[in-house]
N, C-alpha and C. Protein backbone atom coordinates (compact mmCIF):
# COMPACT_ATOMS: atom_id res chain seq x y z
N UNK A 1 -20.70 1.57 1.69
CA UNK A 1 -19.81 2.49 1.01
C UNK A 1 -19.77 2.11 -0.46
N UNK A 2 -20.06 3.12 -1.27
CA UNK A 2 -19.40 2.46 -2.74
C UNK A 2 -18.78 3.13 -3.37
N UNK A 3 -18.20 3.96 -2.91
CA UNK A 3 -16.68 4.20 -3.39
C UNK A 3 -15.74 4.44 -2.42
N UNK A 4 -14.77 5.51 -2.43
CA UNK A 4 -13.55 5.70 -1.65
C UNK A 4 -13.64 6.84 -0.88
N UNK A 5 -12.76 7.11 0.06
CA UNK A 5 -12.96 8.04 0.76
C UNK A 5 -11.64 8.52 0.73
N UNK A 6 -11.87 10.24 0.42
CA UNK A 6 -10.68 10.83 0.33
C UNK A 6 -9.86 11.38 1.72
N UNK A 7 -8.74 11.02 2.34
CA UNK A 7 -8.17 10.96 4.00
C UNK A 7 -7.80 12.46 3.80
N UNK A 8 -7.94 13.17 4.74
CA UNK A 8 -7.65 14.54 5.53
C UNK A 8 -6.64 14.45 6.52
N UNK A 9 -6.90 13.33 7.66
CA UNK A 9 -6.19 13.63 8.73
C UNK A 9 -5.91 11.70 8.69
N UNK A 10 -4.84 11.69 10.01
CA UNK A 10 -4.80 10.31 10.33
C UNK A 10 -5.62 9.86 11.02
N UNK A 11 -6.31 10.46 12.08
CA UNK A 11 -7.98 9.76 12.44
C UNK A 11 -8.83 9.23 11.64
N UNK A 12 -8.57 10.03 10.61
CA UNK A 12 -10.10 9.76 9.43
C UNK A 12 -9.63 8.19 9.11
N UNK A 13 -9.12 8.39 8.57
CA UNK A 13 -8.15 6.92 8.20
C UNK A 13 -8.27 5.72 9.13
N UNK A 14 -7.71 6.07 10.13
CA UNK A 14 -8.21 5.16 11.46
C UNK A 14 -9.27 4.57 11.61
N UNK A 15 -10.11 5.40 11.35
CA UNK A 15 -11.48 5.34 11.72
C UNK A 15 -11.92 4.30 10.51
N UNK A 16 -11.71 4.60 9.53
CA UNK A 16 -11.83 3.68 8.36
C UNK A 16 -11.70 2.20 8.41
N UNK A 17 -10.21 2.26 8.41
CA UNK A 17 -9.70 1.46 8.66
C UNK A 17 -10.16 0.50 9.48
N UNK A 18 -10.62 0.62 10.98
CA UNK A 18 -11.63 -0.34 12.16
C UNK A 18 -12.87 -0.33 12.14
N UNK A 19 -13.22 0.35 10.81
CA UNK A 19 -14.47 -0.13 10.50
C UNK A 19 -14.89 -0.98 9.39
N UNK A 20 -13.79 -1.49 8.65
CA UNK A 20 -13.67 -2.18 8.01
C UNK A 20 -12.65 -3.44 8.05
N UNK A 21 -12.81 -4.79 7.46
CA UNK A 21 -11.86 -6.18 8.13
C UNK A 21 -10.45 -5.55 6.54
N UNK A 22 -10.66 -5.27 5.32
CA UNK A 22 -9.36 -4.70 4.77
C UNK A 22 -10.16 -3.41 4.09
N UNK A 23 -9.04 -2.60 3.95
CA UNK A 23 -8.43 -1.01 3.17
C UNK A 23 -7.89 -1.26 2.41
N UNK A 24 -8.06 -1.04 0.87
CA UNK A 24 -6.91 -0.52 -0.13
C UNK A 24 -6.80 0.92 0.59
N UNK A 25 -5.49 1.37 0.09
CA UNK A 25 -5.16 2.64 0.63
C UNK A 25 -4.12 3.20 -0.92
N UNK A 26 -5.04 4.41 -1.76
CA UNK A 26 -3.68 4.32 -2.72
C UNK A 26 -3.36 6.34 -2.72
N UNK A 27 -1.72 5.79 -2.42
CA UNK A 27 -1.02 7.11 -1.98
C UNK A 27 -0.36 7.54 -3.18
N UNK A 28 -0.86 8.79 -3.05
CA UNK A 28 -0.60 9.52 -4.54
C UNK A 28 -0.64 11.22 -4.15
N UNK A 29 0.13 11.68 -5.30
CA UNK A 29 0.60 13.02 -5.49
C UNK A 29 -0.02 13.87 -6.84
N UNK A 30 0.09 15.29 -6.40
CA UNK A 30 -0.89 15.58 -7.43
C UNK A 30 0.27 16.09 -8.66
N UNK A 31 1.67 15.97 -8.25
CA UNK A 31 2.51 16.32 -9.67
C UNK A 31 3.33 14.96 -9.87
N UNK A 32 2.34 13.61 -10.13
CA UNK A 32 2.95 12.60 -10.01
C UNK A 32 1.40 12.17 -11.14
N UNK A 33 2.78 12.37 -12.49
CA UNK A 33 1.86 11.47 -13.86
C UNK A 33 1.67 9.78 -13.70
N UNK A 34 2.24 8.78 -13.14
CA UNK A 34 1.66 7.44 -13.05
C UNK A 34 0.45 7.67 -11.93
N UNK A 35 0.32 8.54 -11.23
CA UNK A 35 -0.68 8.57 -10.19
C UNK A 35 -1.91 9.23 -10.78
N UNK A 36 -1.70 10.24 -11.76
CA UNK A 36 -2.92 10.68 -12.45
C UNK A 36 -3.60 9.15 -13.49
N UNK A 37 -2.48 8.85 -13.85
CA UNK A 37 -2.84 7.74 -14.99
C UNK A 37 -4.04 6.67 -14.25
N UNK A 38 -3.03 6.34 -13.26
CA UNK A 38 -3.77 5.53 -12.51
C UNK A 38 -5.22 5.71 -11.57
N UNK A 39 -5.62 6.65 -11.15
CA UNK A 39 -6.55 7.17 -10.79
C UNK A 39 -8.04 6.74 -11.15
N UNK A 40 -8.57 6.67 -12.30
CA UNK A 40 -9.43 6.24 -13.03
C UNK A 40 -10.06 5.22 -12.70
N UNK A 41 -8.24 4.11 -13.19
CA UNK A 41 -8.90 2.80 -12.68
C UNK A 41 -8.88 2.54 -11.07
N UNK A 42 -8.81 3.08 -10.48
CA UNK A 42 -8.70 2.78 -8.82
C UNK A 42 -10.07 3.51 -8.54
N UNK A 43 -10.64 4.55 -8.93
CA UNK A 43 -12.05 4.71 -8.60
C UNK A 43 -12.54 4.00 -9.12
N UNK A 44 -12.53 3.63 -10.52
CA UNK A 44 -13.75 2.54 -11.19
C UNK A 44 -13.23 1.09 -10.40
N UNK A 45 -12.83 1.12 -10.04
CA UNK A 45 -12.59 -0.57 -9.11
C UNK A 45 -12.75 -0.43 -7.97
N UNK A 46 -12.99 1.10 -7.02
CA UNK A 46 -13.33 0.86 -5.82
C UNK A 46 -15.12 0.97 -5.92
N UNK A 47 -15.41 1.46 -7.10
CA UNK A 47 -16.78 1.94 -6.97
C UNK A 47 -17.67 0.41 -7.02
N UNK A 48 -16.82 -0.44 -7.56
CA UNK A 48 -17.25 -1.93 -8.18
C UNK A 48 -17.11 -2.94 -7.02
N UNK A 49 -16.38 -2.72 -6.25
CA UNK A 49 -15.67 -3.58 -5.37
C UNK A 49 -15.91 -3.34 -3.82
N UNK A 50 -16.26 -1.79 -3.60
CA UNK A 50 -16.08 -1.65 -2.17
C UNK A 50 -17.28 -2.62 -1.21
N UNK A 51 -17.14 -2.88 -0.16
CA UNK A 51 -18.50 -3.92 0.60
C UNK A 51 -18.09 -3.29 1.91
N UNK A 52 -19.86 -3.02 2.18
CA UNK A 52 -19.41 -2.46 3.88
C UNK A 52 -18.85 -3.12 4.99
N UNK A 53 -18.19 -2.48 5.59
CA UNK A 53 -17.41 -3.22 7.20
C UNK A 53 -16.58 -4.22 6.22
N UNK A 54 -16.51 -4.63 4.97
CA UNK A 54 -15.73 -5.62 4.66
C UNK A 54 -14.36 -5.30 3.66
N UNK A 55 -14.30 -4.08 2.84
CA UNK A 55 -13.52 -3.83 1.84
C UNK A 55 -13.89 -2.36 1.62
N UNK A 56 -13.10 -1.62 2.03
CA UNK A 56 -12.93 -0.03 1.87
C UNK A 56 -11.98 0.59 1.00
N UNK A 57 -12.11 1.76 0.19
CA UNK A 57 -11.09 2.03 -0.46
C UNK A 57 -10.62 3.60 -0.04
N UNK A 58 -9.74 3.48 0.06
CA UNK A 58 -9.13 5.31 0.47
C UNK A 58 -8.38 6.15 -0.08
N UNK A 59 -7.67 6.72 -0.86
CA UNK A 59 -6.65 7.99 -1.36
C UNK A 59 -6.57 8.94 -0.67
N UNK A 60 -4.77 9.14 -0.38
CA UNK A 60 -4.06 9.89 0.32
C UNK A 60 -3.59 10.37 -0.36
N UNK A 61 -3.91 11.59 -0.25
CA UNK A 61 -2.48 12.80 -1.40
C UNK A 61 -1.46 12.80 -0.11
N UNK A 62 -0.29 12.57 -0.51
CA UNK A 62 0.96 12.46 0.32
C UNK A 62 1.24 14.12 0.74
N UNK A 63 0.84 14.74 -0.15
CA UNK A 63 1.78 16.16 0.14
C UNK A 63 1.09 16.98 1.00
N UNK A 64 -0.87 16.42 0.96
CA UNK A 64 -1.55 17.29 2.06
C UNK A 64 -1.82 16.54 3.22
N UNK A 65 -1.69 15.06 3.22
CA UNK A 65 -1.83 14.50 4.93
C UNK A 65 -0.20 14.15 4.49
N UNK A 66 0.89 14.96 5.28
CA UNK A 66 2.01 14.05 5.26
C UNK A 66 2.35 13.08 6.20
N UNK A 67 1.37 13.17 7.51
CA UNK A 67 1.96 12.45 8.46
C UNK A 67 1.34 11.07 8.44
N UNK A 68 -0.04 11.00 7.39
CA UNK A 68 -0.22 9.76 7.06
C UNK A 68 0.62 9.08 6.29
N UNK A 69 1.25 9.70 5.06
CA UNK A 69 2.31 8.47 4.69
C UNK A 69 3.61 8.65 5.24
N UNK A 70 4.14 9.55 6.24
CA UNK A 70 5.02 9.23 7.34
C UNK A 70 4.97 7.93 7.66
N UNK A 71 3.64 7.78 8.30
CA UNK A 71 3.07 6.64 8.90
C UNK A 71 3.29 5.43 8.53
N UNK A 72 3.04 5.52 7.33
CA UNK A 72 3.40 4.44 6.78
C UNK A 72 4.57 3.87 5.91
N UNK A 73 5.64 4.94 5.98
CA UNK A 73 6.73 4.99 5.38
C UNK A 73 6.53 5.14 3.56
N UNK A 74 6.11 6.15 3.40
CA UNK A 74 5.36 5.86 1.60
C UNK A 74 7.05 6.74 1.41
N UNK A 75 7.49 6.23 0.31
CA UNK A 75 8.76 6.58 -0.50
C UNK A 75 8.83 6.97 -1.45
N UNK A 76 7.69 6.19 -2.43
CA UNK A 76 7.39 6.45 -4.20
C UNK A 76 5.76 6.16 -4.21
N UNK A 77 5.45 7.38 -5.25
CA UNK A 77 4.25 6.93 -5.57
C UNK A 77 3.81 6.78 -7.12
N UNK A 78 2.78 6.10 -7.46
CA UNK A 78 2.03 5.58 -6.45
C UNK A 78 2.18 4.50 -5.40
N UNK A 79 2.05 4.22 -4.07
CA UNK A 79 1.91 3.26 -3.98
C UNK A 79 0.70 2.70 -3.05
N UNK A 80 0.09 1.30 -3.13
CA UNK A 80 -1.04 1.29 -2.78
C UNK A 80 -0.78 -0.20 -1.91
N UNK A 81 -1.83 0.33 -0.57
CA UNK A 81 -1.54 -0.52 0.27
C UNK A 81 -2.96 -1.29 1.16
N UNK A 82 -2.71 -3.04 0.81
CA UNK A 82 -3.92 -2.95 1.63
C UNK A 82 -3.71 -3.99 3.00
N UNK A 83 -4.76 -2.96 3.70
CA UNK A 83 -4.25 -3.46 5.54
C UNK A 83 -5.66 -4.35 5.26
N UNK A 84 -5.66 -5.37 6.89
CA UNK A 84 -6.40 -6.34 6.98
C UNK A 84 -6.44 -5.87 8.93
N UNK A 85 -7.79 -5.60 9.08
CA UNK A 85 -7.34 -4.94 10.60
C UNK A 85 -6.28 -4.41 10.93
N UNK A 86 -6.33 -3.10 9.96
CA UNK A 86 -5.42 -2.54 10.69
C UNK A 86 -4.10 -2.62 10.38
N UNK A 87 -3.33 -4.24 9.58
CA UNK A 87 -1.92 -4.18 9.92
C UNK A 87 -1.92 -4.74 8.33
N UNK A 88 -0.71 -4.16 7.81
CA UNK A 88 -0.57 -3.87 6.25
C UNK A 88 0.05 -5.24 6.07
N UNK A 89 -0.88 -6.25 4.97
CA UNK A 89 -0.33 -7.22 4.49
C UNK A 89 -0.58 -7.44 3.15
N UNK A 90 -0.41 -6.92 2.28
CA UNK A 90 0.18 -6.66 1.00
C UNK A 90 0.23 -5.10 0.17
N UNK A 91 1.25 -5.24 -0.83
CA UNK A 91 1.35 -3.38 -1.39
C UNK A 91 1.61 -3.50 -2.27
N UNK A 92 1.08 -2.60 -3.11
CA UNK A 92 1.99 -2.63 -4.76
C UNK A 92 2.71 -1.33 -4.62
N UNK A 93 3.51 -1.40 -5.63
CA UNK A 93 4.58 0.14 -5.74
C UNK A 93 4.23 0.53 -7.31
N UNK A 94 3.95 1.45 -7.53
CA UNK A 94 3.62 1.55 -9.28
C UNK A 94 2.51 1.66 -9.82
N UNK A 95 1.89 2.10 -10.61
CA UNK A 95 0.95 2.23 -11.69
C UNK A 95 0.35 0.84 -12.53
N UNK A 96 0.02 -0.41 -11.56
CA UNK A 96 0.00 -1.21 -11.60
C UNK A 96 -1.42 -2.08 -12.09
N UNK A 97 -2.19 -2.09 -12.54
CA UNK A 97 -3.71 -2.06 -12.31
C UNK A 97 -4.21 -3.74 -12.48
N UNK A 98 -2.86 -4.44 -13.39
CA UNK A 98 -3.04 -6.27 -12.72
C UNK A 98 -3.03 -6.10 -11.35
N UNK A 99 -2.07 -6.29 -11.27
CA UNK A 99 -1.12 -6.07 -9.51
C UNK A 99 -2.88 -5.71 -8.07
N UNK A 100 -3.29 -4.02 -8.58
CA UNK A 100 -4.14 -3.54 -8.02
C UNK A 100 -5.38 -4.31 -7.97
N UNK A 101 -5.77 -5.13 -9.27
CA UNK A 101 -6.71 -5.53 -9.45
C UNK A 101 -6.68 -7.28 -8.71
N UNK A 102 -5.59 -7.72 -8.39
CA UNK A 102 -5.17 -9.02 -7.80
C UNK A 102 -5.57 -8.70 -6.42
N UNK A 103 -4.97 -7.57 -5.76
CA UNK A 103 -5.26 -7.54 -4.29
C UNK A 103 -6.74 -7.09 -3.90
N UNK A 104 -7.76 -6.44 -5.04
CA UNK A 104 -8.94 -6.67 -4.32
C UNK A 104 -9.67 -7.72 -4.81
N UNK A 105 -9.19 -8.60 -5.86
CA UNK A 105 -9.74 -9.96 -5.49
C UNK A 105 -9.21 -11.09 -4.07
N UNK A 106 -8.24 -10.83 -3.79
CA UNK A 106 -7.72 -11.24 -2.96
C UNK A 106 -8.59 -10.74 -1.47
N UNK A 107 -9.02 -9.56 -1.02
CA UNK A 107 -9.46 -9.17 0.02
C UNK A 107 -10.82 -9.26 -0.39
N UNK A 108 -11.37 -9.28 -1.66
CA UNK A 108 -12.74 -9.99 -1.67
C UNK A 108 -13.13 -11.19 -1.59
N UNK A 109 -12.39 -12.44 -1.78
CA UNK A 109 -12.06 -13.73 -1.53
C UNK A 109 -12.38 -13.81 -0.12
N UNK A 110 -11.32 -13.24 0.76
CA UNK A 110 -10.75 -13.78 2.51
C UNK A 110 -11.99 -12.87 2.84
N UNK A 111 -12.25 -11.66 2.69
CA UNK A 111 -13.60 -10.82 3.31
C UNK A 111 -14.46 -11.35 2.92
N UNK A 112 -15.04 -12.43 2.30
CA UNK A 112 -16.23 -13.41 2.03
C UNK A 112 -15.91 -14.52 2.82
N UNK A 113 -14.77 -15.00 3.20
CA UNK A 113 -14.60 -16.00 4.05
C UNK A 113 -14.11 -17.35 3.16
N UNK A 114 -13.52 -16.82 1.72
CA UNK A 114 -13.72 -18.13 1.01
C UNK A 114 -11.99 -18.40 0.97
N UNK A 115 -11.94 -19.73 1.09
CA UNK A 115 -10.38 -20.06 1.04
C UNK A 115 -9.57 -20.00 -0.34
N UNK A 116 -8.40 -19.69 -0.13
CA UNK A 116 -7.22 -19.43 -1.21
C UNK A 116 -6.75 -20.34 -1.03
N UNK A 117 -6.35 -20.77 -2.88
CA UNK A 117 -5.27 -21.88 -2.99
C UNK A 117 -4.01 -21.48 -3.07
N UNK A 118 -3.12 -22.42 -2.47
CA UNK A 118 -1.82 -22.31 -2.46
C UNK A 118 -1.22 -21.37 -3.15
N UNK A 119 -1.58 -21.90 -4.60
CA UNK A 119 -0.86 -21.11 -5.68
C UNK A 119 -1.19 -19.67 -5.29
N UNK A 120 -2.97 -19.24 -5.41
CA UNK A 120 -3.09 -17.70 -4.96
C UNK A 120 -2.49 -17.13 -3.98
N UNK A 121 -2.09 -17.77 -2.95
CA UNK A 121 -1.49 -17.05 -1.77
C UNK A 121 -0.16 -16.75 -2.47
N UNK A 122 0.61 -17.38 -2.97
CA UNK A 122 1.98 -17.31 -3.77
C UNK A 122 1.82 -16.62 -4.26
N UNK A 123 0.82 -16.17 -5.92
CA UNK A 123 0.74 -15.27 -6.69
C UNK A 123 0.08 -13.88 -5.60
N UNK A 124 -0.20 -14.17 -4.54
CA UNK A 124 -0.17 -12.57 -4.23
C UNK A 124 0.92 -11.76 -3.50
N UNK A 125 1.94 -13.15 -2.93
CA UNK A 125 3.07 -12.61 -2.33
C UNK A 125 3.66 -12.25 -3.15
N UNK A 126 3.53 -12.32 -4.74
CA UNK A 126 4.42 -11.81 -5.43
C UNK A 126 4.36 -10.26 -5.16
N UNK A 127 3.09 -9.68 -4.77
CA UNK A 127 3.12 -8.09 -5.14
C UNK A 127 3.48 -7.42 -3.72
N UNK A 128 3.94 -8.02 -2.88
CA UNK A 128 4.41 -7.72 -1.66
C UNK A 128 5.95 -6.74 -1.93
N UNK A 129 5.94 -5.77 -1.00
CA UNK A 129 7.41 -4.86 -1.09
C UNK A 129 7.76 -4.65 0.18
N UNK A 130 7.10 -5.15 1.24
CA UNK A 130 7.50 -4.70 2.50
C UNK A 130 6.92 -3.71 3.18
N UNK A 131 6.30 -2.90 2.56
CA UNK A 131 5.66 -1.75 3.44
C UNK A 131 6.10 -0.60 3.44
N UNK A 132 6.84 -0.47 2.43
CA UNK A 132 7.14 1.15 2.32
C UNK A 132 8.88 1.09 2.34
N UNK A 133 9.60 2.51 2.97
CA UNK A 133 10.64 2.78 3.19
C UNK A 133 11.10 1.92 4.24
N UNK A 134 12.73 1.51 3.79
CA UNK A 134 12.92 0.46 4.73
C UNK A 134 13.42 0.55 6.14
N UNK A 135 12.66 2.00 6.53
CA UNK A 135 13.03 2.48 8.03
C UNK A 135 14.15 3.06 8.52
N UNK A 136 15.40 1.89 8.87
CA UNK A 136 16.32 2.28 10.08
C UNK A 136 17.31 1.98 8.32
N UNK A 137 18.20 3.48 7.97
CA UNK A 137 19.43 3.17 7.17
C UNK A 137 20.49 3.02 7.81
N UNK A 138 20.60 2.48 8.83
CA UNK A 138 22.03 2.51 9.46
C UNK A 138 23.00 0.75 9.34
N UNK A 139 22.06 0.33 9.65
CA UNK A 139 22.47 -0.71 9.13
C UNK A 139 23.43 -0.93 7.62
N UNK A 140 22.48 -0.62 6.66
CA UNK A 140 23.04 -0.44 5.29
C UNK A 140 24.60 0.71 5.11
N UNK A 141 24.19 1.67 6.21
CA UNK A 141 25.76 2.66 5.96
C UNK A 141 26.76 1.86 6.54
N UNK A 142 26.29 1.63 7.51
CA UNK A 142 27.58 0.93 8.34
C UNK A 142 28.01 -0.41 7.42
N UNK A 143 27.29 -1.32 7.05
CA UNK A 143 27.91 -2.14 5.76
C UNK A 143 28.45 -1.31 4.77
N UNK A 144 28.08 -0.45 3.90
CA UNK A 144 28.92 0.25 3.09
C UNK A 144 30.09 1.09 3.38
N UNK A 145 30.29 1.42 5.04
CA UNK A 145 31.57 1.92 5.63
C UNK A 145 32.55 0.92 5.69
N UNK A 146 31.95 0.02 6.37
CA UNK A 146 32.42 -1.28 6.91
C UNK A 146 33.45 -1.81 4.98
N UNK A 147 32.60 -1.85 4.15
CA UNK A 147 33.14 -1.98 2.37
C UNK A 147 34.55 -1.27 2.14
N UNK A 148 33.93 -0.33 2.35
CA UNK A 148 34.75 0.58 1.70
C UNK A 148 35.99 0.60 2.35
N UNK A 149 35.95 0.73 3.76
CA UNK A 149 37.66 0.37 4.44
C UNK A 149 37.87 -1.09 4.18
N UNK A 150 37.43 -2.11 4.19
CA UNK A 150 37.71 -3.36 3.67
C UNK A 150 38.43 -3.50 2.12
N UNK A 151 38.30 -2.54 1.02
CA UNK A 151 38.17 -2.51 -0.24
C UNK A 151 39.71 -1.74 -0.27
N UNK A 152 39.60 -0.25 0.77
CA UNK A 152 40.64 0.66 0.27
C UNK A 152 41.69 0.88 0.86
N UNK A 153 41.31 0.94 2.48
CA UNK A 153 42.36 1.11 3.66
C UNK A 153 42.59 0.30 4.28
N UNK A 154 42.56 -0.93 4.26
CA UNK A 154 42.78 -2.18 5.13
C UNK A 154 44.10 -2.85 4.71
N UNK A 155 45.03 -3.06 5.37
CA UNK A 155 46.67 -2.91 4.69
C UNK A 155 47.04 -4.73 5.44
């Protein structure tokens, strides 16, 4: 592969995805100016970077596969995510192109088989966010219910 592949459906993706050991994945909108900005450099770095079965690159327009970034809980874009078989272990949020450019040295490193030092593993947890939207809000209301009678009506 030497460049990216643009996702249609969530199979396509899938399919990608297990055919390769990591995916950048960068989710973007087409009335979303940091995502145009950014664009450029995410093809010219997948075109440089991609290695078969080893490092794939993909773009999801959010608004025409929605159930792919359902999937993945995408909230803001851009944001770009890269899985390692399959299961998402690091993401940037933003128009980021250090950040972007850290995680495919990072998956070109471990997809060569070559070991990371300490420090690198650190400097890449820095660009970690969790994976998207933070799922279940109930938790968080019920603390802010839980506040607010603590704060106003609690006699």
């Amino acid at each position: 592969m030497a460049r990216y592949t643009s996702i249609s459906s969530s199979p396509q993706l899938e399919d990608l995805i297990h055919e390769n050991e990591y995916t950048l994945i960068d989710f973007w909108a087409t009335w979303c100016p940091p995502c145009k900005t950014i664009a450029p450099f995410f093809e010219k770095i997948a075109a440089e970077n991609a290695i078969d079965k080893k490092l794939a690159f993909a773009k999801v327009d959010v608004d025409a596969t929605k159930e792919v970034a359902q999937q993945y809980k995408i909230s803001a874009m851009p944001t770009f995510l890269l899985l390692r078989n399959g299961v998402v272990c690091k993401a940037v949020r933003g128009a980021d192109a250090n950040a972007i450019k850290k995680l495919v040295t990072y998956a070109r490193k471990r997809g060569n088989g070559e070991t990371t030092t300490d420090e690198e593993e650190e400097e890449f947890s820095q660009v970690e966010f969790g994976g998207g939207g933070s799922g279940n809000p109930y938790p968080a209301l019920l603390f802010a219910a839980f506040l607010i009678w603590f704060l106003f009506w609690r006699k």
